[in-house]
N, C-alpha and C. Protein backbone atom coordinates (compact mmCIF):
# COMPACT_ATOMS: atom_id res chain seq x y z
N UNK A 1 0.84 -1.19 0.00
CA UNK A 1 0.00 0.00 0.00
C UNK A 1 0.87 1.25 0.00
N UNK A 2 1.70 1.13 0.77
CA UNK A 2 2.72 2.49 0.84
C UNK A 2 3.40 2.94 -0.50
N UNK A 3 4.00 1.60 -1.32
CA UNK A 3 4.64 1.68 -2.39
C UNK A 3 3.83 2.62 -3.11
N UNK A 4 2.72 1.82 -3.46
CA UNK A 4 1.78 2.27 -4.45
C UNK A 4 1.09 4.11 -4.44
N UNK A 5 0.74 4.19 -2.91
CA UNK A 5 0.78 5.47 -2.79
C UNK A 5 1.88 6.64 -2.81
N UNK A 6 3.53 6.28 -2.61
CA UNK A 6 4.30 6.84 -2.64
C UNK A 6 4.88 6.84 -4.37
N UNK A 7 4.39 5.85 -5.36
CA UNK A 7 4.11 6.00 -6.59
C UNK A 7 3.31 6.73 -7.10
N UNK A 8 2.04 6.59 -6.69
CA UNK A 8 0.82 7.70 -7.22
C UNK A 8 1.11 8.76 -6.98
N UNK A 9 1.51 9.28 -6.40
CA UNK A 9 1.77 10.91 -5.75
C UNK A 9 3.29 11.06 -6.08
N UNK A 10 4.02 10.66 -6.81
CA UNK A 10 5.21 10.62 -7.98
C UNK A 10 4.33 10.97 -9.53
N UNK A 11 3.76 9.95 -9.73
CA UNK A 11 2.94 10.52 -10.67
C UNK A 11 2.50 11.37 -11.19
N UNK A 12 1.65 12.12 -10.02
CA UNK A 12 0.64 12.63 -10.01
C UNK A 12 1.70 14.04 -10.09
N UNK A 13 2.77 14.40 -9.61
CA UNK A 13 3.36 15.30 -9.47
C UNK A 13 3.92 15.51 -10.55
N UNK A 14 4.29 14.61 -11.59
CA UNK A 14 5.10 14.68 -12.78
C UNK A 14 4.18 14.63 -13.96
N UNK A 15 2.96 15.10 -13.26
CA UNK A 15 1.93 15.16 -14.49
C UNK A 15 1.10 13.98 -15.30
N UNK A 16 1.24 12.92 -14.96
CA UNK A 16 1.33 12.01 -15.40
C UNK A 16 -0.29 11.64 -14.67
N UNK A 17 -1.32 12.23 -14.61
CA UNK A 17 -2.28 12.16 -14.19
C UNK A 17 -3.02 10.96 -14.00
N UNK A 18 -3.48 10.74 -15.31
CA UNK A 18 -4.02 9.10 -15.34
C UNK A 18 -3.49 8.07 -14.96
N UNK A 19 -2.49 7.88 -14.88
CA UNK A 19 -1.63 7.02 -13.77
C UNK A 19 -1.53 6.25 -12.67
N UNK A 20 -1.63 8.26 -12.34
CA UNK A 20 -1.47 8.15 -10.76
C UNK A 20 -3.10 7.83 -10.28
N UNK A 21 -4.23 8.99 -10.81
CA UNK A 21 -5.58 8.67 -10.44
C UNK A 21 -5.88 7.01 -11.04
N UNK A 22 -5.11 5.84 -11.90
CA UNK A 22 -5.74 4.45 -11.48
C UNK A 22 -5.02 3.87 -10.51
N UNK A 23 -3.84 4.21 -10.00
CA UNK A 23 -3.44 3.85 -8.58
C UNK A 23 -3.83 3.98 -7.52
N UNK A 24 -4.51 5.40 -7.30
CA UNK A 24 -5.06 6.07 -6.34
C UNK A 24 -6.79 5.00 -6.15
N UNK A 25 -7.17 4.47 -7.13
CA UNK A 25 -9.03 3.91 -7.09
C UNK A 25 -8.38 2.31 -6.93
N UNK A 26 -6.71 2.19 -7.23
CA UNK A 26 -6.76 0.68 -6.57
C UNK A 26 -6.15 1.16 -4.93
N UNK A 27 -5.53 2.10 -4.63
CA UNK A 27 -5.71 1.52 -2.98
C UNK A 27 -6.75 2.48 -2.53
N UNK A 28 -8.17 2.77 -2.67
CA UNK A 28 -9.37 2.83 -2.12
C UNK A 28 -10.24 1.52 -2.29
N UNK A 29 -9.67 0.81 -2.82
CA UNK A 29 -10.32 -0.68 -3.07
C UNK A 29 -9.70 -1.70 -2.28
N UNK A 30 -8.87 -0.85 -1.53
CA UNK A 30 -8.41 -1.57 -0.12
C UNK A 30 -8.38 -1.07 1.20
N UNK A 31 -8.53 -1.43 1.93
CA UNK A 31 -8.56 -0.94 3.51
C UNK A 31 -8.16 0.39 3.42
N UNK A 32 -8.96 1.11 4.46
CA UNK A 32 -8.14 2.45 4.69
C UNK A 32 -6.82 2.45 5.99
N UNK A 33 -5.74 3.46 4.99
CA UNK A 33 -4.74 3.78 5.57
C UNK A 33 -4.66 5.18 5.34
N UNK A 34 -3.17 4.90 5.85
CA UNK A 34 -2.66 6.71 6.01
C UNK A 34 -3.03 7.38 4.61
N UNK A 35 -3.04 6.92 3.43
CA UNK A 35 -3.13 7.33 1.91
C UNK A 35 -4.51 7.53 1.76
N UNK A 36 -5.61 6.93 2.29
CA UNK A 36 -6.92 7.07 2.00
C UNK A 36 -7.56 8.47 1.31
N UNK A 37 -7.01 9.11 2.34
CA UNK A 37 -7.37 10.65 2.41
C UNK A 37 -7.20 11.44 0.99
N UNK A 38 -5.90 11.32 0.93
CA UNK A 38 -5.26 12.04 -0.06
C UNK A 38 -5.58 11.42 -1.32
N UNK A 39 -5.59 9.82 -1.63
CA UNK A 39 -6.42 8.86 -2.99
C UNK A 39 -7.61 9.81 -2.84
N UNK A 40 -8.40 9.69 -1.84
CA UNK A 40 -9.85 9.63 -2.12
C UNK A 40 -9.74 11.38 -2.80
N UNK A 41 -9.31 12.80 -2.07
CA UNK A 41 -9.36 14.01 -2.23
C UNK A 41 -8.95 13.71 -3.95
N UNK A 42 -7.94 13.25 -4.19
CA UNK A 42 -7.56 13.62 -6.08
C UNK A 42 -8.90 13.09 -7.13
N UNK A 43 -9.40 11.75 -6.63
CA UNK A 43 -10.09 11.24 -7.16
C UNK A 43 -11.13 11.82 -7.36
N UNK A 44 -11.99 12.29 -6.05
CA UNK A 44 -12.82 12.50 -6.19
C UNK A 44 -12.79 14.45 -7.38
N UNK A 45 -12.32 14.61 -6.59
CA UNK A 45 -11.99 16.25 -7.41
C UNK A 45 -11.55 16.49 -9.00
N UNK A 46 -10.70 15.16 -9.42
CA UNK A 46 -10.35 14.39 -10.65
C UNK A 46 -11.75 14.52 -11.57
N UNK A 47 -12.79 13.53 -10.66
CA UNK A 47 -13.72 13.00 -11.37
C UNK A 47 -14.73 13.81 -11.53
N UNK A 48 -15.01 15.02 -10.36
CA UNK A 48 -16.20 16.07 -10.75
C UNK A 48 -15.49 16.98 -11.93
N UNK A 49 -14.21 17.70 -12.04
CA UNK A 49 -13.69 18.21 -13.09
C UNK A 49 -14.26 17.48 -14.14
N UNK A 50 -14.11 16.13 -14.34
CA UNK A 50 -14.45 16.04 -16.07
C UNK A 50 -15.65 15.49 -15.92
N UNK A 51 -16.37 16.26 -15.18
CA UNK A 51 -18.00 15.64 -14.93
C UNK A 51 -18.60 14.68 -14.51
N UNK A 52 -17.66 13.50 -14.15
CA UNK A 52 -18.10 12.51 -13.95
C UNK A 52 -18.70 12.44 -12.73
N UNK A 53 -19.62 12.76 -12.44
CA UNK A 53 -20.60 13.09 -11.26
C UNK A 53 -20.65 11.98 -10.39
N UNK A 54 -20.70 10.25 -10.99
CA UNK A 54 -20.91 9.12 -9.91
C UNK A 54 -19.86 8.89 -9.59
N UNK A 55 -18.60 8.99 -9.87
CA UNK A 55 -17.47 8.98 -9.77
C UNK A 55 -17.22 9.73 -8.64
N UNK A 56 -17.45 10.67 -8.95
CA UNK A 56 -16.92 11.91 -7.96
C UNK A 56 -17.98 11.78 -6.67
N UNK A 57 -18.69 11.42 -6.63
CA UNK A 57 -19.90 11.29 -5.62
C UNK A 57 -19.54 9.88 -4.58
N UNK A 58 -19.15 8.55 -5.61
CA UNK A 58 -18.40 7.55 -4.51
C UNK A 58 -17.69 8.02 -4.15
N UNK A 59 -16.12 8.93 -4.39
CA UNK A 59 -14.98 9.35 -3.87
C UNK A 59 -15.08 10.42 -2.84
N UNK A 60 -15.93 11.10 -2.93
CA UNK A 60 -16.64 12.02 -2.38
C UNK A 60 -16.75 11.42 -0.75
N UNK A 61 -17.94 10.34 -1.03
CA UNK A 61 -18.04 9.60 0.27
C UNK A 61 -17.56 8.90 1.07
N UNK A 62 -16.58 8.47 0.13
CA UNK A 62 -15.31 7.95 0.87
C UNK A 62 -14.86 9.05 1.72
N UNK A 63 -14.13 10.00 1.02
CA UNK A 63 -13.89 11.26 1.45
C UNK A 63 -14.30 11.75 2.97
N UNK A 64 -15.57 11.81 2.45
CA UNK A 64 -16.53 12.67 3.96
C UNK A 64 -15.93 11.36 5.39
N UNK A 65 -16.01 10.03 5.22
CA UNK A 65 -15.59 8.80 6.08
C UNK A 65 -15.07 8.80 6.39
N UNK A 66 -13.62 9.19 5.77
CA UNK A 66 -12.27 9.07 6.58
C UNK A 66 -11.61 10.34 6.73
N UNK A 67 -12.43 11.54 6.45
CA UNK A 67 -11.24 12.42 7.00
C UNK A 67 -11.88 13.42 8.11
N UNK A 68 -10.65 13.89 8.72
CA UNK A 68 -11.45 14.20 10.36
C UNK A 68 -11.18 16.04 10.55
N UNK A 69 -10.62 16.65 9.37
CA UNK A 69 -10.29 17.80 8.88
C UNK A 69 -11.26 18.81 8.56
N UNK A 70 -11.47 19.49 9.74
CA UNK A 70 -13.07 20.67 9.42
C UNK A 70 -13.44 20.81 7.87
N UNK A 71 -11.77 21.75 7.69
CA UNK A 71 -12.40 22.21 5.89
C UNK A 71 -12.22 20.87 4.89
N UNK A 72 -11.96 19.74 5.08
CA UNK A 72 -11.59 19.01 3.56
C UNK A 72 -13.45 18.27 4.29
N UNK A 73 -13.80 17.97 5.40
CA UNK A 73 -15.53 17.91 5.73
C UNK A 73 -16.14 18.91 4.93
N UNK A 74 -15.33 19.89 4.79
CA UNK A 74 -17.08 21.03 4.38
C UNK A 74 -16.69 20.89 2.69
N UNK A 75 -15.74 21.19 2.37
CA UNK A 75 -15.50 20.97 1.51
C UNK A 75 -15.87 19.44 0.51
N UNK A 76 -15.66 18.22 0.91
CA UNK A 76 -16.39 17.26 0.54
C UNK A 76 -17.63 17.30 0.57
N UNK A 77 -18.29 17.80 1.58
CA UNK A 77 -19.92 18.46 1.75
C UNK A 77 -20.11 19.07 0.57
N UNK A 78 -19.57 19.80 0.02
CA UNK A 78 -19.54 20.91 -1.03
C UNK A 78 -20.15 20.51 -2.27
N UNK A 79 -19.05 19.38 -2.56
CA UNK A 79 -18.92 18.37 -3.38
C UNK A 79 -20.11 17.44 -3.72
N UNK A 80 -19.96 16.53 -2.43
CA UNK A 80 -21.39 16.27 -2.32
C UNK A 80 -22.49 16.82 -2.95
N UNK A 81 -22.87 17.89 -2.34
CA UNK A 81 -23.84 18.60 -2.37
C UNK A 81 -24.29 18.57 -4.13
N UNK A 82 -23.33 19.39 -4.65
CA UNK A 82 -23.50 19.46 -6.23
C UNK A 82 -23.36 18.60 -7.04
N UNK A 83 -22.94 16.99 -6.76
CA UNK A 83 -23.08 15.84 -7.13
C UNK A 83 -24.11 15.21 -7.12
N UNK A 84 -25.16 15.16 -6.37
CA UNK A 84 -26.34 15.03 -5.94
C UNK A 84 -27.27 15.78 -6.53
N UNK A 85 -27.06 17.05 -6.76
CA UNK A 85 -28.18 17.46 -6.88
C UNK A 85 -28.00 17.83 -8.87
N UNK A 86 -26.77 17.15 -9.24
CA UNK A 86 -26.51 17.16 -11.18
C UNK A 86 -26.94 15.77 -11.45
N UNK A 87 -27.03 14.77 -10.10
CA UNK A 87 -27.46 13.78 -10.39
C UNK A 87 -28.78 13.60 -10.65
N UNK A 88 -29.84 14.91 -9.88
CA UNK A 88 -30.75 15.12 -9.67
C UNK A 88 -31.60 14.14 -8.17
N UNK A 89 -30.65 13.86 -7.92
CA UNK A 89 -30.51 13.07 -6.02
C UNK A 89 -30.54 13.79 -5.31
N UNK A 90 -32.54 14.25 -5.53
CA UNK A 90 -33.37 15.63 -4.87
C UNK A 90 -32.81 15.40 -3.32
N UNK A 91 -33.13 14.46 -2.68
CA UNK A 91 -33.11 14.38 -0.83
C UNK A 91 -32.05 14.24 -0.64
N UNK A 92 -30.71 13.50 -1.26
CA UNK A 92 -29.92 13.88 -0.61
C UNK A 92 -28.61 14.86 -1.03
N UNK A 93 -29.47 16.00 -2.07
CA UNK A 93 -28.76 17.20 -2.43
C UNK A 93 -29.32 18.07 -1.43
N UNK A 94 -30.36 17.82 -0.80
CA UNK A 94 -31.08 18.40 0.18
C UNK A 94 -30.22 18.07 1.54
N UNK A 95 -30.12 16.62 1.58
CA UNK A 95 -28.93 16.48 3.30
C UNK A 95 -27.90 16.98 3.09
N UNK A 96 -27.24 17.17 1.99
CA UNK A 96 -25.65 17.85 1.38
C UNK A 96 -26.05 19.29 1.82
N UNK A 97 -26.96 20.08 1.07
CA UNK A 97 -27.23 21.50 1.19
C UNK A 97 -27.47 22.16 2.57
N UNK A 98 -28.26 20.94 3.41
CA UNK A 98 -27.98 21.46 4.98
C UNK A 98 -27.14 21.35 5.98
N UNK A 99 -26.47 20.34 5.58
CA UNK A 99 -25.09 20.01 5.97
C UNK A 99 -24.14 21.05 5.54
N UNK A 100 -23.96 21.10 4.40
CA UNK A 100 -23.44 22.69 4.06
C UNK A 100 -23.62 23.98 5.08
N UNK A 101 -25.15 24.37 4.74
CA UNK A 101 -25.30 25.70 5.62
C UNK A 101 -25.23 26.00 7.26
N UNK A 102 -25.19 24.41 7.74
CA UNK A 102 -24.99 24.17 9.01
C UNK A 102 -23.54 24.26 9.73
N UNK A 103 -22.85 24.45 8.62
CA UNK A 103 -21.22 24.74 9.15
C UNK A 103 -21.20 25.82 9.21
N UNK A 104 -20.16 26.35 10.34
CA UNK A 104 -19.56 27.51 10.38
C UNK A 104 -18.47 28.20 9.36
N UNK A 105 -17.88 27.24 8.42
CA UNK A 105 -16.91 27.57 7.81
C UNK A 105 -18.17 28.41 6.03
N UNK A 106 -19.08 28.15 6.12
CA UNK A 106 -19.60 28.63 5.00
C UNK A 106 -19.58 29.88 4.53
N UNK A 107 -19.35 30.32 3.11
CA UNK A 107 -19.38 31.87 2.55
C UNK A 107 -20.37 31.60 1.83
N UNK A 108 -20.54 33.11 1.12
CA UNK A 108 -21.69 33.30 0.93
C UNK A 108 -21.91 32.91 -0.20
N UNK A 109 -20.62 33.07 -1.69
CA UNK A 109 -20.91 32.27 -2.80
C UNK A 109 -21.73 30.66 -2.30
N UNK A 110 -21.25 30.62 -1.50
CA UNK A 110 -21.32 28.84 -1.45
C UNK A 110 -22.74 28.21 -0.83
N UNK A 111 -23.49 29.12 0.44
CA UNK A 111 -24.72 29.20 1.27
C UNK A 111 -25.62 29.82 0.25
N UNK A 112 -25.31 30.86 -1.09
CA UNK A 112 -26.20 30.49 -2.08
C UNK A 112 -26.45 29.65 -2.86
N UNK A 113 -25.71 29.06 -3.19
CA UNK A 113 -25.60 27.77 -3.98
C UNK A 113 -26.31 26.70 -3.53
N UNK A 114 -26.34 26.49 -1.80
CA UNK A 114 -26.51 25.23 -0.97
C UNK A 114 -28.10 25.72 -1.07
N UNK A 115 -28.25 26.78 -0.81
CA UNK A 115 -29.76 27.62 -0.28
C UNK A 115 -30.51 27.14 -2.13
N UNK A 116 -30.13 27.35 -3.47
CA UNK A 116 -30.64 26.98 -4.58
C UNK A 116 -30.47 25.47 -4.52
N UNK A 117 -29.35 25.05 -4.44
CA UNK A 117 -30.05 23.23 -4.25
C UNK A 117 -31.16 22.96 -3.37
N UNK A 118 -31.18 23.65 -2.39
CA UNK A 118 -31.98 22.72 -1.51
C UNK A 118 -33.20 23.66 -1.77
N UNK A 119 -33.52 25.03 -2.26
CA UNK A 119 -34.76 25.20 -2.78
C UNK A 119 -35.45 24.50 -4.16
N UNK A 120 -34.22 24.48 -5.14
CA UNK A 120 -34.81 23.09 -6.41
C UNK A 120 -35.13 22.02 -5.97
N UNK A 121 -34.14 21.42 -4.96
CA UNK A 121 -34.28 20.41 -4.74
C UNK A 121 -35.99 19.98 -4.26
N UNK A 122 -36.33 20.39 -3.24
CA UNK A 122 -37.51 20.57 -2.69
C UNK A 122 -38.61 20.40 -3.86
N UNK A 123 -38.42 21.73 -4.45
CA UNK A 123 -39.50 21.99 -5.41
C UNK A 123 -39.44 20.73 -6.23
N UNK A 124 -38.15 20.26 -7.03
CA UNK A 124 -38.32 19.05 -7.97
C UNK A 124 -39.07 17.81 -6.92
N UNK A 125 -38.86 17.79 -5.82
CA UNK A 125 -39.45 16.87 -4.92
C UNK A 125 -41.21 16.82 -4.14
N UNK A 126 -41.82 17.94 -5.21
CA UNK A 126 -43.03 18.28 -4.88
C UNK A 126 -43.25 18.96 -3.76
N UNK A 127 -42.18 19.33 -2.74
CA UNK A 127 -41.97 19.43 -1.65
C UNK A 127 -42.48 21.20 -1.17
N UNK A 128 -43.37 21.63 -1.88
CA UNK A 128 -42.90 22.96 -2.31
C UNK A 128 -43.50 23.95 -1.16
N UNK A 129 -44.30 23.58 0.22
CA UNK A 129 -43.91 24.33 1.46
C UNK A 129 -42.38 24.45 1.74
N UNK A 130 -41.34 23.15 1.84
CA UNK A 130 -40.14 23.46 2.23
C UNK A 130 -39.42 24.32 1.55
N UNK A 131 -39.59 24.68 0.03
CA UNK A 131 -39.13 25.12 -1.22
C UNK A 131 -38.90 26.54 -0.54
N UNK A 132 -40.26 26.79 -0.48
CA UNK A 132 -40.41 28.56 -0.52
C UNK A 132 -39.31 29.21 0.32
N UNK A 133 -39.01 28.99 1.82
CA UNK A 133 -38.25 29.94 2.33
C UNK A 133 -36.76 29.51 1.83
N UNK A 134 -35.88 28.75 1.10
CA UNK A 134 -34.97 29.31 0.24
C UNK A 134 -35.27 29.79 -0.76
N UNK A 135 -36.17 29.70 -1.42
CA UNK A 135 -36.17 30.11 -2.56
C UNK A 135 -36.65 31.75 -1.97
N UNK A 136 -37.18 32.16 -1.41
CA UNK A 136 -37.42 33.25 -1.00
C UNK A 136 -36.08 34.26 -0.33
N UNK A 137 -35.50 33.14 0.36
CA UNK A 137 -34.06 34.00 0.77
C UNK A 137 -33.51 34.00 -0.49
N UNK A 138 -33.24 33.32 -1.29
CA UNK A 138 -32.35 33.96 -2.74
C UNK A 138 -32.97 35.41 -3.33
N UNK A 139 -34.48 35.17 -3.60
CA UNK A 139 -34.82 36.46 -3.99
C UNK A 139 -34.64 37.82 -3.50
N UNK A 140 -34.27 37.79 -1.98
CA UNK A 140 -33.82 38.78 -1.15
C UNK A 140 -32.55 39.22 -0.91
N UNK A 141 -31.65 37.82 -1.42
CA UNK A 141 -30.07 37.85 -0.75
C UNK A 141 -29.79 37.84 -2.89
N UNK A 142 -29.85 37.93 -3.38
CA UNK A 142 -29.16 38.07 -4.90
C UNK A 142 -30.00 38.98 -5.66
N UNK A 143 -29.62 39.55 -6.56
CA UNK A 143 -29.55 39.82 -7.73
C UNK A 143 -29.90 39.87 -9.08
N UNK A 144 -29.43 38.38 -9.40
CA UNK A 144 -29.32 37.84 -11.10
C UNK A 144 -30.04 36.80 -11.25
N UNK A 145 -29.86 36.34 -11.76
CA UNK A 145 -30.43 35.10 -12.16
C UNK A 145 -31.30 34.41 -11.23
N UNK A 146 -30.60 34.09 -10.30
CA UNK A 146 -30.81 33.20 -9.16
C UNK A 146 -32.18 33.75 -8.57
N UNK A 147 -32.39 35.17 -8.49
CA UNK A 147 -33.15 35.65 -7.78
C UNK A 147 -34.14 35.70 -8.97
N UNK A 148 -34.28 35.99 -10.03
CA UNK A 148 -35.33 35.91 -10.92
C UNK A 148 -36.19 34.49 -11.16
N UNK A 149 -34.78 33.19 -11.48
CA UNK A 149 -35.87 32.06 -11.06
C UNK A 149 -36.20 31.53 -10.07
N UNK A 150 -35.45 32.07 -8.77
CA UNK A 150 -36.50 31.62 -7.85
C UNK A 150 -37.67 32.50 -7.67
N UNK A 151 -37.72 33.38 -7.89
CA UNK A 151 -39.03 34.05 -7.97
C UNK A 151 -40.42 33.82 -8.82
N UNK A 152 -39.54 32.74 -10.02
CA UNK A 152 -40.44 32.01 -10.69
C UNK A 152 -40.48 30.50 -10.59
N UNK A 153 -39.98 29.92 -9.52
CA UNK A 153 -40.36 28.82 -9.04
C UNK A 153 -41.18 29.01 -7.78
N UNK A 154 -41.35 30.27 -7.29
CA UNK A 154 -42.67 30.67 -6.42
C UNK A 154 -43.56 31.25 -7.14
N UNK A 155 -43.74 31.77 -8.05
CA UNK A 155 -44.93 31.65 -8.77
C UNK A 155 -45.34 30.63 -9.31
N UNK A 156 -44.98 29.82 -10.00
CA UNK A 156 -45.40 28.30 -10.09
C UNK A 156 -46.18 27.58 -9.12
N UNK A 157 -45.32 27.88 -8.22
CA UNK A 157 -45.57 26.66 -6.84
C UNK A 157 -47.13 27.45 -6.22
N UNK A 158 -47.15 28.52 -6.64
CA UNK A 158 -48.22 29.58 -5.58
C UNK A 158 -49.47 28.99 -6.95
N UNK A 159 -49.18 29.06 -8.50
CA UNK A 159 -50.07 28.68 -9.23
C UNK A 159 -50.59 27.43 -8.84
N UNK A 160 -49.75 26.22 -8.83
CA UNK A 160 -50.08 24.87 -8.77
C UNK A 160 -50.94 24.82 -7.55
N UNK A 161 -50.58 25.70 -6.45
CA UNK A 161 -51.27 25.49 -5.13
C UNK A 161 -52.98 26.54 -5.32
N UNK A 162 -53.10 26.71 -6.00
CA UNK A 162 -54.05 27.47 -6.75
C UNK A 162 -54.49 29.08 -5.92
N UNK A 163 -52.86 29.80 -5.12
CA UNK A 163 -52.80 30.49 -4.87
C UNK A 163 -52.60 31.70 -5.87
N UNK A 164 -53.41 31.85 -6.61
CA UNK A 164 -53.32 32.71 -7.85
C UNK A 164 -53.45 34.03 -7.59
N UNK A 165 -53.40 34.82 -6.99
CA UNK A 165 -53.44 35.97 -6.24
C UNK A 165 -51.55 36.29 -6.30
N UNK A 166 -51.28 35.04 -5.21
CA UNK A 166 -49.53 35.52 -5.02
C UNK A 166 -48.81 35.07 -6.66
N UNK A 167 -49.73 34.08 -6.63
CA UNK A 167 -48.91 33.85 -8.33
C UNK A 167 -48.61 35.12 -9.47
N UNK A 168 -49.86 36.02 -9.21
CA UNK A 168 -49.89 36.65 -10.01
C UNK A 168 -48.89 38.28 -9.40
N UNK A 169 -48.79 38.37 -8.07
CA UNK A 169 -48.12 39.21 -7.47
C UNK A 169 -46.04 38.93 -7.79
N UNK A 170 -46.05 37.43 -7.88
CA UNK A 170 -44.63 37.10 -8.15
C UNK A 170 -44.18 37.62 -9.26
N UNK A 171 -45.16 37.05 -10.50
CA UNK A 171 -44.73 37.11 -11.66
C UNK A 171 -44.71 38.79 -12.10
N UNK A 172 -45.96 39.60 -11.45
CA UNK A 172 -45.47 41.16 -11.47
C UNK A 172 -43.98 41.51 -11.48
N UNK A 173 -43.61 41.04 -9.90
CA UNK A 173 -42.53 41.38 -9.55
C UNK A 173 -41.19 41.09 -10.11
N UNK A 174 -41.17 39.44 -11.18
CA UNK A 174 -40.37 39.51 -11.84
C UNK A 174 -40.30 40.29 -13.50
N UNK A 175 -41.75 40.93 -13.76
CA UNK A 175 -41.70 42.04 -15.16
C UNK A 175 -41.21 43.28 -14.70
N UNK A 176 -40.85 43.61 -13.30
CA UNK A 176 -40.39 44.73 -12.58
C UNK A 176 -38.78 45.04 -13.36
């Protein structure tokens, strides 16, 4: 195990990427050791870069398991989070997103991001009492985009609920 990890991370340093990341997924296919950490962090980060979302989502969880490090936790949380919810893995882009906002280490790029997963999330989950108050804090806390469709995933949700009154007060507010 040592060899192999003190190879991969030779590798991995000399550029030699692919290499080192199939060394790194054979010793996570063995017991965890001192290397776990550091296999699982390339891999997983490896595999969301070129999209590979299930990829990056097992490594991910490995990840969150064995390491005992506030930020590489929130940070795998992170990860998580947006793996889940590209997977469209509504509930538990939803446990990622509160797990997220529940740390202290969170900024604000990032508690919007967690706050729009877990308001899509919701909503794609029919869920759409829980929906509203993120989706409502985005409309208050942003700007752009973010704040325009969530303002139109509460008009929706206010239509479907055949609250047509606020439906029609949202959608004002986004011709504003």
């Amino acid at each position: 195990v040592e060899m192999t990890a003190y190879l991969a991370n030779s590798l991995y340093r000399t550029k030699k990427v692919e290499d080192a990341l199939n060394m790194y997924r054979s010793l996570l296919e063995k017991p965890n050791s001192d290397f776990t950490e550091l296999a699982a962090l390339r891999v997983s980060r490896y595999a969301y870069n070129q999209k590979n979302y299930e990829e990056a989502l097992k490594y991910y969880s490995k990840l969150e398991e064995v390491t005992s490090h506030p930020e590489t936790i929130y940070n795998t949380r992170v990860g998580l989070m947006r793996c889940e919810f590209l997977l469209e893995n509504w509930e538990e882009a939803i446990l990622y997103a509160n797990k997220v906002l529940s740390n202290s280490l969170v900024v604000t790029n990032i508690r919007i991001e967690a706050e729009y997963s877990r308001g899509i999330s919701y909503y794609r989950s029919n869920q759409y009492e829980q929906a509203k108050a993120p989706l409502e804090w985005l409309t208050k806390n942003t700007s752009n985009h973010i704040a325009s469709e969530s303002r139109y995933y509460l008009a929706e949700m206010n239509y479907m609920q055949k609250n047509y009154n606020a439906a029609e007060a949202d959608i004002r507010t986004l011709l504003k």
